[in-house]
PDB file of N, CA and C in Angstrom:
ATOM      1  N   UNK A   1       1.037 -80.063-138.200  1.00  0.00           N
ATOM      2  CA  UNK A   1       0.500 -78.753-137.876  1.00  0.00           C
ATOM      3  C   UNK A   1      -0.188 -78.107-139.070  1.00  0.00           C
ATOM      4  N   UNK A   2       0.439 -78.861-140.327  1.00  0.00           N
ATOM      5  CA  UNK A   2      -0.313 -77.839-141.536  1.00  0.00           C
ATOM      6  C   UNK A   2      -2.033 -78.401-141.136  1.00  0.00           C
ATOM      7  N   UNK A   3      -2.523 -79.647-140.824  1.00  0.00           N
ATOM      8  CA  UNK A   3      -4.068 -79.339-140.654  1.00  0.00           C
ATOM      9  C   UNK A   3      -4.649 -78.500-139.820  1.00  0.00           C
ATOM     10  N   UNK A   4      -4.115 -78.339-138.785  1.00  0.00           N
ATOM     11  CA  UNK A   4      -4.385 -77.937-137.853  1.00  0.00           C
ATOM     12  C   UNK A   4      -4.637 -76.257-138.385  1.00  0.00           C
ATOM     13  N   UNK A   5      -3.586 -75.550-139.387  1.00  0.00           N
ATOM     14  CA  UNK A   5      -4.014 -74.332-139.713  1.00  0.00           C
ATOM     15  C   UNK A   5      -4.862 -74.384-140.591  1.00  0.00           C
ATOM     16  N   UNK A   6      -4.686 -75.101-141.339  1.00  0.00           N
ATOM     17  CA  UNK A   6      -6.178 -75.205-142.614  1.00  0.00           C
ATOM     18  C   UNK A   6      -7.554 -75.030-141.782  1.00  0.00           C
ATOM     19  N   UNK A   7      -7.657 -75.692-140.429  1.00  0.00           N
ATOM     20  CA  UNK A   7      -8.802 -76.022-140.168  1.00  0.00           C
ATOM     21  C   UNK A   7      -9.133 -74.608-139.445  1.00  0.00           C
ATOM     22  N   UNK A   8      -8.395 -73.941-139.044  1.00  0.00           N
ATOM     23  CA  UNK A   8      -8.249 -72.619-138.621  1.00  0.00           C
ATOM     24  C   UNK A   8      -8.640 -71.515-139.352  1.00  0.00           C
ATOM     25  N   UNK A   9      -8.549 -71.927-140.624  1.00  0.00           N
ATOM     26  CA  UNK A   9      -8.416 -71.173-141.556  1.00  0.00           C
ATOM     27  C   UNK A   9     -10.175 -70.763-142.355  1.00  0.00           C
ATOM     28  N   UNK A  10     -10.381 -72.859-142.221  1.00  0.00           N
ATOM     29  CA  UNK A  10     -12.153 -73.104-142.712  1.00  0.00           C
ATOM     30  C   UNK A  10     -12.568 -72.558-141.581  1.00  0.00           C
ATOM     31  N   UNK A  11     -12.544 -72.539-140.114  1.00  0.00           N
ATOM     32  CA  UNK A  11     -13.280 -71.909-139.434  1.00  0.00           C
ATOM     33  C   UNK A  11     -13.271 -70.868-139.174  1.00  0.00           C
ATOM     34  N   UNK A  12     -12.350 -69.763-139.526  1.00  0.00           N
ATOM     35  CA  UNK A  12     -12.417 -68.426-140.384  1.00  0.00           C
ATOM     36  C   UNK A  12     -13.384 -67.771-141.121  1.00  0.00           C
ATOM     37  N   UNK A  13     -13.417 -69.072-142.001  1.00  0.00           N
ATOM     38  CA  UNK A  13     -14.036 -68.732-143.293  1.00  0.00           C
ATOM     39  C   UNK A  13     -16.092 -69.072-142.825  1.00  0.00           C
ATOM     40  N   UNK A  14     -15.952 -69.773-142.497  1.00  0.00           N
ATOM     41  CA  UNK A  14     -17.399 -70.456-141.644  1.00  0.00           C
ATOM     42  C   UNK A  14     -17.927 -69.700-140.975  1.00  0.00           C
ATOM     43  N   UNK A  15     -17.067 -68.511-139.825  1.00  0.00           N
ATOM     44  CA  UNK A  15     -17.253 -67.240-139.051  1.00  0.00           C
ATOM     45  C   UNK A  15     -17.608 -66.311-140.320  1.00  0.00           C
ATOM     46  N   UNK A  16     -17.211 -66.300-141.274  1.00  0.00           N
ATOM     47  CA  UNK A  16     -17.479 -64.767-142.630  1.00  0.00           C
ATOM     48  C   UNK A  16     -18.654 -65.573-142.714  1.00  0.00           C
ATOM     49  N   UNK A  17     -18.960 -66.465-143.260  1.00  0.00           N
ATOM     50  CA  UNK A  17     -20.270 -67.159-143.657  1.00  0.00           C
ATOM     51  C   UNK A  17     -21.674 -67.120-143.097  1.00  0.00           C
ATOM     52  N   UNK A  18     -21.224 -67.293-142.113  1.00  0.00           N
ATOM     53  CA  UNK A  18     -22.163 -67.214-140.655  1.00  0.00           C
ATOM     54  C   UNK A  18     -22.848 -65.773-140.591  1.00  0.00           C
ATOM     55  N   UNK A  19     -21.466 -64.883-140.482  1.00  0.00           N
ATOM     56  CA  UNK A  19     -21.642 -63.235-140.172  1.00  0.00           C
ATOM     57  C   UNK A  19     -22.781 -62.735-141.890  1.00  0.00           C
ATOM     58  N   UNK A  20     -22.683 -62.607-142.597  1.00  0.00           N
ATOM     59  CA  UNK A  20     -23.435 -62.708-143.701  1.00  0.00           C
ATOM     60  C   UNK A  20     -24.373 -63.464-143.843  1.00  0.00           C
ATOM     61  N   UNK A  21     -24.920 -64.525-142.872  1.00  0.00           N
ATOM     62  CA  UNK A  21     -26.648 -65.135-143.049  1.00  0.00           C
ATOM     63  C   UNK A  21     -26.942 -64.486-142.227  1.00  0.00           C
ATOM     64  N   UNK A  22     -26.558 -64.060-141.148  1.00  0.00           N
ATOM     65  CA  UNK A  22     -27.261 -63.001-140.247  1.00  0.00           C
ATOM     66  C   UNK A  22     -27.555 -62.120-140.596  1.00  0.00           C
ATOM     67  N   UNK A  23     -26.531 -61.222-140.929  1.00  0.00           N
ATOM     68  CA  UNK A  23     -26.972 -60.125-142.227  1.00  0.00           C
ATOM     69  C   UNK A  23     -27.970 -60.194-143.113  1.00  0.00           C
ATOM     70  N   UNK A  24     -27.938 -61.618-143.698  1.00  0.00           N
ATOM     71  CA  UNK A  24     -29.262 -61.454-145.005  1.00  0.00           C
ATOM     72  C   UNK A  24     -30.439 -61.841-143.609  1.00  0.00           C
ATOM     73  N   UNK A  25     -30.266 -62.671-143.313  1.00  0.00           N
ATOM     74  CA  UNK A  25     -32.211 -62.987-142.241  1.00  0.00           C
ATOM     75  C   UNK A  25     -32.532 -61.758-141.713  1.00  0.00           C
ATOM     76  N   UNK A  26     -31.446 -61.018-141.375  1.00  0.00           N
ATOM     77  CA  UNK A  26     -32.164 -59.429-140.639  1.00  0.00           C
ATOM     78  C   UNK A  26     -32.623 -58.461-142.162  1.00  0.00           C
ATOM     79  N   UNK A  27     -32.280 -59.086-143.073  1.00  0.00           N
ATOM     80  CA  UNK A  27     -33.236 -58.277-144.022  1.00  0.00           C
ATOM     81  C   UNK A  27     -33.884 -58.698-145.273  1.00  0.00           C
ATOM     82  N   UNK A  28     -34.100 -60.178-144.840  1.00  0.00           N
ATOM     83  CA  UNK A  28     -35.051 -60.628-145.219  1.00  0.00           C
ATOM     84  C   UNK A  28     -36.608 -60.778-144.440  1.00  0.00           C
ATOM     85  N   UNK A  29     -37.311 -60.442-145.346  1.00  0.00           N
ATOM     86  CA  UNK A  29     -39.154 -60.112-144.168  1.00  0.00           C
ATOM     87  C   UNK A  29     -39.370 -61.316-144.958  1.00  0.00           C
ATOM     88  N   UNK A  30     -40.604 -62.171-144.065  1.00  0.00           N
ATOM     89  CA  UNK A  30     -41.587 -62.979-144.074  1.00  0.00           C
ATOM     90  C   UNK A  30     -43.248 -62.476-143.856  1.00  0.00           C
ATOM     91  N   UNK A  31     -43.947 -62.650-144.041  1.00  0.00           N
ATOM     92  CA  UNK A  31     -45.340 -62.587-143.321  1.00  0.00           C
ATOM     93  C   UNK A  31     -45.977 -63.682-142.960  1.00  0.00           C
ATOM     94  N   UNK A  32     -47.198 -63.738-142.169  1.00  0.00           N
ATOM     95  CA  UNK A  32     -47.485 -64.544-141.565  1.00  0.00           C
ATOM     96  C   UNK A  32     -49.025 -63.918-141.897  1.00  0.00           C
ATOM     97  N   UNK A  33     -50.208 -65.520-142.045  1.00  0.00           N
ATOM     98  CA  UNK A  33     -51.569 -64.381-142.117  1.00  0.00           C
ATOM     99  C   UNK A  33     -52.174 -65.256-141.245  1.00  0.00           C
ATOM    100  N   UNK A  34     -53.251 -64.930-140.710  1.00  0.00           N
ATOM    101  CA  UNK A  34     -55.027 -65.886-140.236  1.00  0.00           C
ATOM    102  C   UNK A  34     -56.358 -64.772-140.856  1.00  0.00           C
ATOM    103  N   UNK A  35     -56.871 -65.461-140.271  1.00  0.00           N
ATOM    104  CA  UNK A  35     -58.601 -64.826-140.325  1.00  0.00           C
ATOM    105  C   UNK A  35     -58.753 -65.221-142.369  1.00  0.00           C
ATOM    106  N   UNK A  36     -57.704 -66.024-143.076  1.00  0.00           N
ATOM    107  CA  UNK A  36     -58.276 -65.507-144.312  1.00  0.00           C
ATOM    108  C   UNK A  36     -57.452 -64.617-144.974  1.00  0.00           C
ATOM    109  N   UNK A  37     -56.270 -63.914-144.058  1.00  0.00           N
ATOM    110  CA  UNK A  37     -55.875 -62.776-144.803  1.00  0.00           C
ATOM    111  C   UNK A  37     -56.666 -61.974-144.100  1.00  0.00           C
ATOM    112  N   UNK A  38     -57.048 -62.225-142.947  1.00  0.00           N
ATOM    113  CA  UNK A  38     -57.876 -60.556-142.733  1.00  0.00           C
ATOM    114  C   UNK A  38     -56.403 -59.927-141.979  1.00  0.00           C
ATOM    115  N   UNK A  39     -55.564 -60.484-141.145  1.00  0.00           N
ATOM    116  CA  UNK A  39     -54.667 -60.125-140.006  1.00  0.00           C
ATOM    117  C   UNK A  39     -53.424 -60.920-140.766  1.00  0.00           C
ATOM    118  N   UNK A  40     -52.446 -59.918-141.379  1.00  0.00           N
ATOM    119  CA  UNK A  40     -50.989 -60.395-141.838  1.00  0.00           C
ATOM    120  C   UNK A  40     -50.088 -59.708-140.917  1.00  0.00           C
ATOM    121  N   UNK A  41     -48.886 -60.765-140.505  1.00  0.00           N
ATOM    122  CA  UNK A  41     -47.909 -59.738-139.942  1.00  0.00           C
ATOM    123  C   UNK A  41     -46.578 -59.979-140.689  1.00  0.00           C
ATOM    124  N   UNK A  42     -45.549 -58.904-140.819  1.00  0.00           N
ATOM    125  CA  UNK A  42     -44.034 -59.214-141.226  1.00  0.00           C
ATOM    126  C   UNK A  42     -43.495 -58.617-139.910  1.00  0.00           C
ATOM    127  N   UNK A  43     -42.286 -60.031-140.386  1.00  0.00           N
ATOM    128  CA  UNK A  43     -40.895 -60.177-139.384  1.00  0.00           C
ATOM    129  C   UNK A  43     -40.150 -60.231-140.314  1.00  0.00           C
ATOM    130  N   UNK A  44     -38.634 -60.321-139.678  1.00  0.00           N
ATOM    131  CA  UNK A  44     -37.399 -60.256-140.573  1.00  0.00           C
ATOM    132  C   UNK A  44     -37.852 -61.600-139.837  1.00  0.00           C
ATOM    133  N   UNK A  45     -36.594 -62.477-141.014  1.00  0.00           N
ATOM    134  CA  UNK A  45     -36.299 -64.234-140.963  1.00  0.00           C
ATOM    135  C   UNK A  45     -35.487 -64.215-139.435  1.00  0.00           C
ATOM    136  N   UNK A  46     -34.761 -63.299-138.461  1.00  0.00           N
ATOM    137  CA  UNK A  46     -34.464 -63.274-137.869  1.00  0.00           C
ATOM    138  C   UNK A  46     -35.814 -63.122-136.479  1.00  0.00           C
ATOM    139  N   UNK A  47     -37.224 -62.999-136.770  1.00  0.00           N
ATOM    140  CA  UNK A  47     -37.677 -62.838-135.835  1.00  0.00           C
ATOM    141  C   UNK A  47     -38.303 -61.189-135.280  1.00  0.00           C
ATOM    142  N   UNK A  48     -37.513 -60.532-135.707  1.00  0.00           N
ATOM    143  CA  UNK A  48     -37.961 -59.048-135.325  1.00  0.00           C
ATOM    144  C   UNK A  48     -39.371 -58.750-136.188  1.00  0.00           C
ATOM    145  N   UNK A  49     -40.130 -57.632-135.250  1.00  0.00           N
ATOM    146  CA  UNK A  49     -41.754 -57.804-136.339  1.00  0.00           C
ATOM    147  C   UNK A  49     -41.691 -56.275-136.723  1.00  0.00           C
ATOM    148  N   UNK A  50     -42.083 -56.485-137.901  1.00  0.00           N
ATOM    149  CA  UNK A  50     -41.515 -55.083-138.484  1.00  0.00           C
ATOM    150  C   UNK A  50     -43.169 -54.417-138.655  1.00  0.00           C
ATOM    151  N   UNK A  51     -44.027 -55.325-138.523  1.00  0.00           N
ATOM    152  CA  UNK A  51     -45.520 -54.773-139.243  1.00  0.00           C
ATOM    153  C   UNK A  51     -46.652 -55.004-138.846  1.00  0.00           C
ATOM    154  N   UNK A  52     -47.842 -54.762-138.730  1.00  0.00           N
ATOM    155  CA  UNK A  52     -48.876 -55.340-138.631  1.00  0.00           C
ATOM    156  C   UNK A  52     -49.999 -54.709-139.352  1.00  0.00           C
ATOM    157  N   UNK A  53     -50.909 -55.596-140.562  1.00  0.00           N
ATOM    158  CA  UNK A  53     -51.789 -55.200-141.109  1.00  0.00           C
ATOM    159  C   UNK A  53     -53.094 -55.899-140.784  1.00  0.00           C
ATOM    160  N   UNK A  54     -54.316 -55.299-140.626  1.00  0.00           N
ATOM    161  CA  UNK A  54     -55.304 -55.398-140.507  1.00  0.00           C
ATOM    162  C   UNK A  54     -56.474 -54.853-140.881  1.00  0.00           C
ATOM    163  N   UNK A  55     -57.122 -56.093-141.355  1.00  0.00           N
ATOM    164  CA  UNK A  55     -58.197 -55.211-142.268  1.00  0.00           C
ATOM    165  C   UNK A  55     -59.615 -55.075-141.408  1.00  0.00           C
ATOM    166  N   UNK A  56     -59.338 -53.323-141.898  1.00  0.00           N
ATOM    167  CA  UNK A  56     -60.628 -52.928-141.108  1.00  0.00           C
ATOM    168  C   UNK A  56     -62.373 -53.345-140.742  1.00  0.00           C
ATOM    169  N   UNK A  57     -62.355 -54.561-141.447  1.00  0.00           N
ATOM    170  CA  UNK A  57     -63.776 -54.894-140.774  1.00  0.00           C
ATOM    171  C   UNK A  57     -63.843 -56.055-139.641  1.00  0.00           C
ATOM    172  N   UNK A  58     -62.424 -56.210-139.196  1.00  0.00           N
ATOM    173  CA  UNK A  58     -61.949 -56.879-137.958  1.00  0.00           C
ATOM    174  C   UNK A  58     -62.098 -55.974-136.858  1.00  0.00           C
ATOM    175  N   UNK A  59     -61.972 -54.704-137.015  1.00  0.00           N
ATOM    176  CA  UNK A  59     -62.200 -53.549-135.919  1.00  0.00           C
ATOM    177  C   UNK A  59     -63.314 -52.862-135.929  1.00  0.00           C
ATOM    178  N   UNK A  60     -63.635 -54.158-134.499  1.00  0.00           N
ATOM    179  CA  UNK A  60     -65.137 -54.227-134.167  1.00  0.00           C
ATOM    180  C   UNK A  60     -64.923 -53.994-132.324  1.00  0.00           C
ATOM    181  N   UNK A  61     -65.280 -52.920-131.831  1.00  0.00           N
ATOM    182  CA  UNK A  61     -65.343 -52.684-130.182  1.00  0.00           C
ATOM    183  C   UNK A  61     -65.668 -54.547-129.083  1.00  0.00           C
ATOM    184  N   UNK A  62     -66.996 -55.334-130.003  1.00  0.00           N
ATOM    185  CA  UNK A  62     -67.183 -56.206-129.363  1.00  0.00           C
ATOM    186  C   UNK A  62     -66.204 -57.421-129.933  1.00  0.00           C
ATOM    187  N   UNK A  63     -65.614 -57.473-130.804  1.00  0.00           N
ATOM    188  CA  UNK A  63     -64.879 -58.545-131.301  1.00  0.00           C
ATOM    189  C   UNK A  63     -63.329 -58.051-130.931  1.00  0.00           C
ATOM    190  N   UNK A  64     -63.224 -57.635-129.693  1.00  0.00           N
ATOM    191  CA  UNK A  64     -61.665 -57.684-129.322  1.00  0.00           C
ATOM    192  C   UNK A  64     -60.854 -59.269-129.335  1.00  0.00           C
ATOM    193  N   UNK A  65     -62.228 -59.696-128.871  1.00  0.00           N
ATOM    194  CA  UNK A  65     -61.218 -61.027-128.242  1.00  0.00           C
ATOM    195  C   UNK A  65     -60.398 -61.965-129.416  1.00  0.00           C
ATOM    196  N   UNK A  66     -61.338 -62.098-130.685  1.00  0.00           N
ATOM    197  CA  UNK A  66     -61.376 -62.348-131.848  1.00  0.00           C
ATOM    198  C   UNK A  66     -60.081 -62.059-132.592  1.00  0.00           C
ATOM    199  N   UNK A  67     -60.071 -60.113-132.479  1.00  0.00           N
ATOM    200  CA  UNK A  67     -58.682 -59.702-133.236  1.00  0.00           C
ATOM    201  C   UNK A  67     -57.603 -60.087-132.542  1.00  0.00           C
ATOM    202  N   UNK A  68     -57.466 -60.496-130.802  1.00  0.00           N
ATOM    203  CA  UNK A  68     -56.491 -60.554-130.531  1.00  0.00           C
ATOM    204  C   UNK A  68     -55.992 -61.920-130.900  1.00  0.00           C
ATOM    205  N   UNK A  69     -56.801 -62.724-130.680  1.00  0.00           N
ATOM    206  CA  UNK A  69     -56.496 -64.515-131.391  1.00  0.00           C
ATOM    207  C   UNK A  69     -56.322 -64.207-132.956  1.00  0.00           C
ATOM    208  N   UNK A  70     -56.784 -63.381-133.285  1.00  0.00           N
ATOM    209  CA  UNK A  70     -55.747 -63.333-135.258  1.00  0.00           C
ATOM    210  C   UNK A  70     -54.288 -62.912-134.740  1.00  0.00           C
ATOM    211  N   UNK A  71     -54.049 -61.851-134.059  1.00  0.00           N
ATOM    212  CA  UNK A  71     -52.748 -61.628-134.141  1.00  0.00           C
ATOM    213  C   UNK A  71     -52.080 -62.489-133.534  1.00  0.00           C
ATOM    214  N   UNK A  72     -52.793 -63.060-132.753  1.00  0.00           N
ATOM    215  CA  UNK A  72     -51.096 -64.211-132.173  1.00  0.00           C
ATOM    216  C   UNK A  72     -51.306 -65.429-133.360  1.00  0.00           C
ATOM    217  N   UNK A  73     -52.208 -65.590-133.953  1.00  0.00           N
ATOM    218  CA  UNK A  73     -52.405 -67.285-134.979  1.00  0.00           C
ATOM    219  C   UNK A  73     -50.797 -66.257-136.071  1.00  0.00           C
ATOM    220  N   UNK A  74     -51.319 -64.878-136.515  1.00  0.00           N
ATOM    221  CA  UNK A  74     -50.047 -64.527-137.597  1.00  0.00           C
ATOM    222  C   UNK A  74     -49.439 -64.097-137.167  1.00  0.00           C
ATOM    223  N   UNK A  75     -48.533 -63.783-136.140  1.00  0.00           N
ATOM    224  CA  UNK A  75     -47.625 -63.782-135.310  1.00  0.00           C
ATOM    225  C   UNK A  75     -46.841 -64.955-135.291  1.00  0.00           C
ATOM    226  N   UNK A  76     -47.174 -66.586-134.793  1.00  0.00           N
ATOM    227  CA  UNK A  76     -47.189 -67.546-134.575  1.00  0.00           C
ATOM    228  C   UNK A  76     -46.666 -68.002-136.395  1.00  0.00           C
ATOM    229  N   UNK A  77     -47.982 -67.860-137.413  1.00  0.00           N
ATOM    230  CA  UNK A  77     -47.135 -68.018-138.732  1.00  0.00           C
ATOM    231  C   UNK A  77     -45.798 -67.408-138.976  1.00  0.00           C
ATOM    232  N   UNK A  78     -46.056 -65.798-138.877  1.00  0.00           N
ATOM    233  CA  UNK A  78     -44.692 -65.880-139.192  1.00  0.00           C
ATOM    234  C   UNK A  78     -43.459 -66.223-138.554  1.00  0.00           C
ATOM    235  N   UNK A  79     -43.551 -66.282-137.773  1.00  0.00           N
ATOM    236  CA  UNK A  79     -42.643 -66.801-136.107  1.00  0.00           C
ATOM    237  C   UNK A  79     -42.217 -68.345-137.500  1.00  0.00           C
ATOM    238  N   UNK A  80     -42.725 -69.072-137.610  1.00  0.00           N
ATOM    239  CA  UNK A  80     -42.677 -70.503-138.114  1.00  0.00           C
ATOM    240  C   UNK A  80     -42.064 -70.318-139.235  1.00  0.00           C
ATOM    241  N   UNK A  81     -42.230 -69.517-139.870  1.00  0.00           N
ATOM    242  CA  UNK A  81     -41.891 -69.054-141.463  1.00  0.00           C
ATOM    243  C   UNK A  81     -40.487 -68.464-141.460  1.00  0.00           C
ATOM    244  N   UNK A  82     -40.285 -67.606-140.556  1.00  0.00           N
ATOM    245  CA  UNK A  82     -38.885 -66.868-140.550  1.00  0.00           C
ATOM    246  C   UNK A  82     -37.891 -68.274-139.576  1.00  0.00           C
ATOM    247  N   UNK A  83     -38.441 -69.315-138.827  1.00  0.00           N
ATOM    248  CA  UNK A  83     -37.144 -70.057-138.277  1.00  0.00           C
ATOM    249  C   UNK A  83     -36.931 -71.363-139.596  1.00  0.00           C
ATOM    250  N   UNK A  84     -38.088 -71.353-140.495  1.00  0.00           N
ATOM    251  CA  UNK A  84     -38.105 -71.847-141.961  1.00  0.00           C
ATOM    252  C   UNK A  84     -37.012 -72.187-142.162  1.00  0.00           C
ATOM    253  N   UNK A  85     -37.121 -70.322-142.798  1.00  0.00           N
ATOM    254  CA  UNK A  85     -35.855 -69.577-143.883  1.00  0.00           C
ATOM    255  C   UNK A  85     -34.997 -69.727-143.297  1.00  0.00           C
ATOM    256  N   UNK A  86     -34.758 -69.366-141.592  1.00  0.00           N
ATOM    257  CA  UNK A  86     -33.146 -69.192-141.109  1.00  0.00           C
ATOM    258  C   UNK A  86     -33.045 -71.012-141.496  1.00  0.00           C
ATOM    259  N   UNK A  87     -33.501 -71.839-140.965  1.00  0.00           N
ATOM    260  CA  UNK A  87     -32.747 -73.850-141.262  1.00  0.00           C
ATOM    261  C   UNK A  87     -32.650 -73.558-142.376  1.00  0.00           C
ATOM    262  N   UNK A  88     -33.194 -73.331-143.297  1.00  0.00           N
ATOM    263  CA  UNK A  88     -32.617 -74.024-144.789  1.00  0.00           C
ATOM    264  C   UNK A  88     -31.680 -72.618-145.216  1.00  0.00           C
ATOM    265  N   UNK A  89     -31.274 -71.088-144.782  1.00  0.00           N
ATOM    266  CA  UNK A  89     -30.168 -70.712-144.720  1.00  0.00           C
ATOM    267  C   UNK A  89     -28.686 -71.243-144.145  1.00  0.00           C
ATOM    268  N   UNK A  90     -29.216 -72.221-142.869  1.00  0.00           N
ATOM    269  CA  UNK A  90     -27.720 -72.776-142.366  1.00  0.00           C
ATOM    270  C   UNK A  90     -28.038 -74.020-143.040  1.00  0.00           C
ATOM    271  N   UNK A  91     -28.661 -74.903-143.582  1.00  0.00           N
ATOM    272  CA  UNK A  91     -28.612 -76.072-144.455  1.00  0.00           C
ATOM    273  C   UNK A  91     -27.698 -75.273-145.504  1.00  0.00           C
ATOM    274  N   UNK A  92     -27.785 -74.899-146.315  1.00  0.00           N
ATOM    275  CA  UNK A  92     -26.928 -74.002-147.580  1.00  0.00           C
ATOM    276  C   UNK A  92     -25.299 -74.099-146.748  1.00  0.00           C
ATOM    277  N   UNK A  93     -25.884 -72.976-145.931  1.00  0.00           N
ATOM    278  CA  UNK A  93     -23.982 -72.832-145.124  1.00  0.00           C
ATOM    279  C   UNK A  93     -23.225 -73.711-144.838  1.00  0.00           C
ATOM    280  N   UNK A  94     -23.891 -74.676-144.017  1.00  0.00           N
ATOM    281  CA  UNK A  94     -23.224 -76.020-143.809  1.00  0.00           C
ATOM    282  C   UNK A  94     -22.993 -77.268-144.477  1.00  0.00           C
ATOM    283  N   UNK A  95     -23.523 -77.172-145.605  1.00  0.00           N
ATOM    284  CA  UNK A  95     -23.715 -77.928-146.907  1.00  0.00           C
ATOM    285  C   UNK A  95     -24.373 -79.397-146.785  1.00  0.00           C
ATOM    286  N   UNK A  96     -25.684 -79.171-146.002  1.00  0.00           N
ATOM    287  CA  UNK A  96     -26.514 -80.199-145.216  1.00  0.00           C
ATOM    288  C   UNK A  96     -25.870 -81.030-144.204  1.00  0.00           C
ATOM    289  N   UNK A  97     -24.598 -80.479-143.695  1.00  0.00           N
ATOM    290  CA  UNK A  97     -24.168 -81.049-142.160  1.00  0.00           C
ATOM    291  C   UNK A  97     -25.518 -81.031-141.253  1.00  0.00           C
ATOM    292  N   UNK A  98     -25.772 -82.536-140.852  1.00  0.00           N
ATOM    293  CA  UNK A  98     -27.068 -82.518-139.769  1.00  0.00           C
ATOM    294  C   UNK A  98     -26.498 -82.251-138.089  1.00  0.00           C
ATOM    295  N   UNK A  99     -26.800 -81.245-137.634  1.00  0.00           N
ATOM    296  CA  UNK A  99     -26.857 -80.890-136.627  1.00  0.00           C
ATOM    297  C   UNK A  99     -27.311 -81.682-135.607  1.00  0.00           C
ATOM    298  N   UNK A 100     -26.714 -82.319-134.273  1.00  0.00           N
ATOM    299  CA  UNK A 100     -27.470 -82.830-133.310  1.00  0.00           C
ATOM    300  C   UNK A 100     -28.632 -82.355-132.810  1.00  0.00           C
ATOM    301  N   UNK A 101     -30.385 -83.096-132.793  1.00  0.00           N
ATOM    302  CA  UNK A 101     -31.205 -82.102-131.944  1.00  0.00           C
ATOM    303  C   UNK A 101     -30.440 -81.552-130.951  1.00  0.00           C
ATOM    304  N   UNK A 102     -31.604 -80.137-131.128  1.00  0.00           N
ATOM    305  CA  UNK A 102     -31.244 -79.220-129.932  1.00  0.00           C
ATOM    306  C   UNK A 102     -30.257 -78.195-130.671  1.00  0.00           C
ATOM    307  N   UNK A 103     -28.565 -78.469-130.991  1.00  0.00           N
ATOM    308  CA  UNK A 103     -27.565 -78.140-131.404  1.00  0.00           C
ATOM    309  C   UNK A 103     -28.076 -77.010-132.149  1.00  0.00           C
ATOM    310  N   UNK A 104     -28.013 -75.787-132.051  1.00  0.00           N
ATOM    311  CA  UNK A 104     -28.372 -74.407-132.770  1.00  0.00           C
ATOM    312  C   UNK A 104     -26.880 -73.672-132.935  1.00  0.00           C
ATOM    313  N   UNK A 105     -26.938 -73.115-134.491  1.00  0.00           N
ATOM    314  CA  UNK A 105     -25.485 -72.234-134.844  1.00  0.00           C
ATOM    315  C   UNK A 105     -25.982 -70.759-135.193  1.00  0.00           C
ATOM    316  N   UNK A 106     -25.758 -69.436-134.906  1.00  0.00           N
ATOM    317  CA  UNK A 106     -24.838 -69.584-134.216  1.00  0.00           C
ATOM    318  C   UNK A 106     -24.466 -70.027-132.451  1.00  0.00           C
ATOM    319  N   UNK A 107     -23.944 -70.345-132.013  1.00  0.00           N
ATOM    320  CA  UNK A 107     -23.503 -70.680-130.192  1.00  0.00           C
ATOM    321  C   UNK A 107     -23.869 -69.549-129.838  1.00  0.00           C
TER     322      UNK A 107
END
């Protein structure tokens, strides 16, 4: 029975671990750019979009269609950039335990 609490104990400790990368990805920002840097956006590493910058000689009445394909290309970057940071945050946590595809922590 003593493993049985140890292991109780690491998965305790794995739950504090866990609860604190969540914590840091929700306040850690990424950005994401296209056009060049004309259209940057920030998200937290968790995904939430905290921003959107755009530089004004993109805001053009006939070039809607244009600005809207920048914002989803840096949208899309940072989208890629913040699920980055979160893998190589649970690479750290888990101390490069490889996860089955698919298999996402937290459950």
């Amino acid at each position: 029975m003593k493993n049985l609490g140890q292991m109780m104990k690491q998965a305790q400790e794995m739950q504090g671990r866990m609860e604190e990368m969540q914590t840091r990805l929700s306040e850690t920002e990424v950005s994401g750019v296209s056009g060049g840097g004309m259209v940057e956006v920030t998200m937290t590493a968790k995904g939430e979009a905290k921003g959107i910058k755009i530089d004004p000689a993109l805001v053009d009445p006939s070039e809607v269609e244009v600005l809207e394909d920048l914002l989803v290309a840096a949208i899309n970057d940072a989208k890629s950039k913040a699920e980055a940071h979160a893998a190589e945050e649970m690479r750290k946590l888990t101390g490069g335990l490889s996860l089955p595809p698919g298999f996402k922590l937290p459950f």
